[in-house]
C-alpha atoms as a PDB file:
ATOM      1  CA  UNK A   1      12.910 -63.576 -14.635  1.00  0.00           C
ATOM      2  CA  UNK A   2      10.483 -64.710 -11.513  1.00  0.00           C
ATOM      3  CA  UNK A   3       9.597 -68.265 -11.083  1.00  0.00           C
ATOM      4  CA  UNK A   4       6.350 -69.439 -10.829  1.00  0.00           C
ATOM      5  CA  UNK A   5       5.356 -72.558  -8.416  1.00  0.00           C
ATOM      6  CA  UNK A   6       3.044 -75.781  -8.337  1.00  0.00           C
ATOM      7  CA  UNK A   7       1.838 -78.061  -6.520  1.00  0.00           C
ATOM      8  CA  UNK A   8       0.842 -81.529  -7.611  1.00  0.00           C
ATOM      9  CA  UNK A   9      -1.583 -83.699  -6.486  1.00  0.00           C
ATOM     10  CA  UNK A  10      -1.836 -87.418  -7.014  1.00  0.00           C
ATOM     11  CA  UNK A  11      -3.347 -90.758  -5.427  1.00  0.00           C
ATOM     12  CA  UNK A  12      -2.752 -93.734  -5.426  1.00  0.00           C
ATOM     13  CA  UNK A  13      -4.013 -96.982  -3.925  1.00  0.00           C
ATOM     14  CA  UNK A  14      -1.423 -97.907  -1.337  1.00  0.00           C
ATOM     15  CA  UNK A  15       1.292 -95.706   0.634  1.00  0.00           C
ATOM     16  CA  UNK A  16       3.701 -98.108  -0.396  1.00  0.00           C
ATOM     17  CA  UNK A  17       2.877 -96.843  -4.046  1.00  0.00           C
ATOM     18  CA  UNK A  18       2.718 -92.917  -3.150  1.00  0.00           C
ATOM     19  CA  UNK A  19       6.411 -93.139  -1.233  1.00  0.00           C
ATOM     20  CA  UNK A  20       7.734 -95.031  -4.305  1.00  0.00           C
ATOM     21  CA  UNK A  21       5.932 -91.824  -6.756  1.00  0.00           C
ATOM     22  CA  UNK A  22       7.113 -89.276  -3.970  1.00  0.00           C
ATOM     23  CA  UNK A  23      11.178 -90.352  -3.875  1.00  0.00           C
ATOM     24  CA  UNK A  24      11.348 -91.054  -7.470  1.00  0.00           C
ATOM     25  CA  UNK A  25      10.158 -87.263  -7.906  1.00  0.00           C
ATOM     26  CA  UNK A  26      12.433 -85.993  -5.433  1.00  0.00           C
ATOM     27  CA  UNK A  27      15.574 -87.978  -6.590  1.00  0.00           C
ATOM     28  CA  UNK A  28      15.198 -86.634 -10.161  1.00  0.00           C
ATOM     29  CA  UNK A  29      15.008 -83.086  -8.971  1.00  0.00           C
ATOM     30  CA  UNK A  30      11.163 -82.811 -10.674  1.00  0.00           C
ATOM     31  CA  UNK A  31      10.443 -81.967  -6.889  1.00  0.00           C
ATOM     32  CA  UNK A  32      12.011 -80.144  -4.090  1.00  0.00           C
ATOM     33  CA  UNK A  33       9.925 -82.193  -1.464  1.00  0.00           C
ATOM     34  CA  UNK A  34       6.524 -84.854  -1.580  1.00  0.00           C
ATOM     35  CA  UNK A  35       4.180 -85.007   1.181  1.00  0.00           C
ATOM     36  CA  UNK A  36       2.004 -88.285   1.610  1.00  0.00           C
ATOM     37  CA  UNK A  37      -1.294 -88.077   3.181  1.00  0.00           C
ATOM     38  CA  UNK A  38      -3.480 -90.645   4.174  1.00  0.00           C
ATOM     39  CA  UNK A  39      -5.300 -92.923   3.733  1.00  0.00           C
ATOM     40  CA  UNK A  40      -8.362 -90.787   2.055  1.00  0.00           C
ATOM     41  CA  UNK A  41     -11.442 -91.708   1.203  1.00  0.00           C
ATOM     42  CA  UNK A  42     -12.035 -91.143  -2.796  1.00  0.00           C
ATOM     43  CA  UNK A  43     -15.763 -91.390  -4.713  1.00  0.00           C
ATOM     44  CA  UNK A  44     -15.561 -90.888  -8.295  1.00  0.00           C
ATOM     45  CA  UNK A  45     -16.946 -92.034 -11.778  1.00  0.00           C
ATOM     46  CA  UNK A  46     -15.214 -95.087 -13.248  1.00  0.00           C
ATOM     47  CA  UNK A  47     -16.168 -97.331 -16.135  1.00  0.00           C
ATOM     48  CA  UNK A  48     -19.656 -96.038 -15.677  1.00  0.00           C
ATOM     49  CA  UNK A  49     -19.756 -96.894 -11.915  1.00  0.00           C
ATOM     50  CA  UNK A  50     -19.546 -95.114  -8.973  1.00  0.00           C
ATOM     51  CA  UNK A  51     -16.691 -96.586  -6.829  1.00  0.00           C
ATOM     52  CA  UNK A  52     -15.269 -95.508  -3.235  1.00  0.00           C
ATOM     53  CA  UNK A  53     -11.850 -96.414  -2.252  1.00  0.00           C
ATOM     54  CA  UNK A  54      -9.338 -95.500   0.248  1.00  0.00           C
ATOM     55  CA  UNK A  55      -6.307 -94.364  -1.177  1.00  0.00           C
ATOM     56  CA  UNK A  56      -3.281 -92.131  -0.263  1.00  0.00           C
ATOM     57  CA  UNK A  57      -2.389 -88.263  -1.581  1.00  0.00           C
ATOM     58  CA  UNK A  58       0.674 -87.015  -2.398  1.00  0.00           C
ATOM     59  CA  UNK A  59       1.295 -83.670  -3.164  1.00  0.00           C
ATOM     60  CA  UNK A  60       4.776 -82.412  -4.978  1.00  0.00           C
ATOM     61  CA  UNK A  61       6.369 -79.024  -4.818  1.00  0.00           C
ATOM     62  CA  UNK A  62       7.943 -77.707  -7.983  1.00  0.00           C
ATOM     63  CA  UNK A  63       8.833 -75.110  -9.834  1.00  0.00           C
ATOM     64  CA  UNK A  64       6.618 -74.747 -13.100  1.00  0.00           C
ATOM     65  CA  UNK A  65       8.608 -75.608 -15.121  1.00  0.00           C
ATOM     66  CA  UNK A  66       9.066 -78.889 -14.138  1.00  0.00           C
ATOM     67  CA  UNK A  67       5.396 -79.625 -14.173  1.00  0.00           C
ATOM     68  CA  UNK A  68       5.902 -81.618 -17.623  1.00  0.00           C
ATOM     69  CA  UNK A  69       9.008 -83.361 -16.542  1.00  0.00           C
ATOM     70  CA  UNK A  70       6.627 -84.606 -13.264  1.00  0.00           C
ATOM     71  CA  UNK A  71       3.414 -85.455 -14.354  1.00  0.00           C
ATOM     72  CA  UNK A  72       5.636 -87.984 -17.213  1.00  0.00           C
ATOM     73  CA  UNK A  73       7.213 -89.328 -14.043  1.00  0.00           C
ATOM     74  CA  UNK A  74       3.847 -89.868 -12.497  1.00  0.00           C
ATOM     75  CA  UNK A  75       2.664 -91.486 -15.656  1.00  0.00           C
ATOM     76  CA  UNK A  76       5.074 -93.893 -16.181  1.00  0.00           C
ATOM     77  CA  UNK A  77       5.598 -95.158 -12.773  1.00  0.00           C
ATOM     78  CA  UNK A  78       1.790 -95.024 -11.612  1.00  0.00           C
ATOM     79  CA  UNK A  79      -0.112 -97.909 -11.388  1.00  0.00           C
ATOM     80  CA  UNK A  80      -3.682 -96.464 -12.622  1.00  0.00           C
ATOM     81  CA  UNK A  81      -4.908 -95.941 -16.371  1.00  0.00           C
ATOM     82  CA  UNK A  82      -5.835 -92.746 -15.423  1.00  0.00           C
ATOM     83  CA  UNK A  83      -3.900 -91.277 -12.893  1.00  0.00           C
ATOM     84  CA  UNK A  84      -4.951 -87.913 -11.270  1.00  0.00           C
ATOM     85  CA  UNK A  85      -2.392 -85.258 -12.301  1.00  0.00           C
ATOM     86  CA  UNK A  86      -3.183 -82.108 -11.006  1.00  0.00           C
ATOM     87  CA  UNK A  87      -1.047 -78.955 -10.810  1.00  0.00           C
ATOM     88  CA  UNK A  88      -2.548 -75.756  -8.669  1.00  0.00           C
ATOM     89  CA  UNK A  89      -0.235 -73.023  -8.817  1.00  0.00           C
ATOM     90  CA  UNK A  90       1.320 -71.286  -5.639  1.00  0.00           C
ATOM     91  CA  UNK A  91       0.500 -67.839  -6.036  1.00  0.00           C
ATOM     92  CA  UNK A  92       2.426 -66.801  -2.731  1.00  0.00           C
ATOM     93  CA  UNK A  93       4.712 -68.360   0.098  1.00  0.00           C
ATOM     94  CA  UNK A  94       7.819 -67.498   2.025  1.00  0.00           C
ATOM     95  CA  UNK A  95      10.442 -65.932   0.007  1.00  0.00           C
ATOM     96  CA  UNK A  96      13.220 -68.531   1.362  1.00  0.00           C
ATOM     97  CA  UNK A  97      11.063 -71.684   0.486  1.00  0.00           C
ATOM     98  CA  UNK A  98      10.393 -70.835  -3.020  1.00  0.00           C
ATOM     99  CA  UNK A  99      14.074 -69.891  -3.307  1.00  0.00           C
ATOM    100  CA  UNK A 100      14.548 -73.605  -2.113  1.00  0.00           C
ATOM    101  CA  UNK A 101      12.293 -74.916  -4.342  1.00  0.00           C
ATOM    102  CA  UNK A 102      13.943 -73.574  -7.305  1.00  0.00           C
ATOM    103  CA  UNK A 103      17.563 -74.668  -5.895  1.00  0.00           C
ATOM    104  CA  UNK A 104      16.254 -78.338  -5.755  1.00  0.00           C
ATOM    105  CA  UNK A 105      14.494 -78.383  -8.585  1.00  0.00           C
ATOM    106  CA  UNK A 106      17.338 -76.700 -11.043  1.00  0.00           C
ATOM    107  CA  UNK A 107      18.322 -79.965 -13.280  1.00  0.00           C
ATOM    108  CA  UNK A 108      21.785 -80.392 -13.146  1.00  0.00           C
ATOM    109  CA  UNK A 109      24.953 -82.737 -11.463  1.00  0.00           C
ATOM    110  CA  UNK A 110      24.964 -82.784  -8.460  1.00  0.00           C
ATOM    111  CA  UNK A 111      27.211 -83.759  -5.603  1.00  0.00           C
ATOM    112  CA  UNK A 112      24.886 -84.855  -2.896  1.00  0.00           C
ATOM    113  CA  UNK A 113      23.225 -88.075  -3.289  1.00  0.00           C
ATOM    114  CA  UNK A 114      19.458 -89.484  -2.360  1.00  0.00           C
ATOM    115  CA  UNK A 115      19.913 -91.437   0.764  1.00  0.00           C
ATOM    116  CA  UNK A 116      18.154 -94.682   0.698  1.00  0.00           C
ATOM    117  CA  UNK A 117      16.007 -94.989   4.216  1.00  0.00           C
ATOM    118  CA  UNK A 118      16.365 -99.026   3.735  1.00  0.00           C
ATOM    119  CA  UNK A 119      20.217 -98.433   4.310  1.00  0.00           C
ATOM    120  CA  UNK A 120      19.664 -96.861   7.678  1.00  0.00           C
END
């Protein structure tokens, strides 16, 4: 059976927010990696007002089936009402990286743990 591939895209309003969204992902295996990017600038509808704010990407790679898994992670630990939960799937990449994908995303015991970066 082939695997098919996402990648989600979220914001949030502070980078301290989208690495706290990006290592909870990764640590439950509902990503193989996160990327933040930022800061942005955002214009959108809200509440019947146009508003501008900067805020900060991040962008998960998973295997499809994962995508529900993620986007309830994003949900619960997000900050916004409404946070932007997009998936756009991969429709081709290197043959090794999607193998990788699927390897870190498989759920499952495992025997390596997250590292924390505030332990370094």
């Amino acid at each position: 059976m082939a695997h098919s591939y996402v990648q989600v895209t979220t914001t949030t309003d502070s980078r301290a927010e989208a690495a706290e969204l990006a290592r909870s992902a990764v640590a439950e295996r509902l990503a193989a990696c996160a990327q933040l990017v930022g800061p942005i600038a955002s214009t959108y509808w809200w509440e019947g007002e146009i508003e501008s704010a900067e805020e900060w990407m991040v962008l998960f790679k998973t295997s499809a089936d994962r995508f529900d898994e993620l986007a309830s992670l994003i949900t619960e630990v997000h900050s916004y009402d409404t946070p932007e939960i997009i998936a756009t799937p991969v429709v081709a990449g290197s043959m090794d990286y999607l193998a990788w994908i699927t390897e870190q995303t498989e759920p499952g015991e495992r025997d390596d743990a997250v590292a924390d970066p505030a332990d370094d």
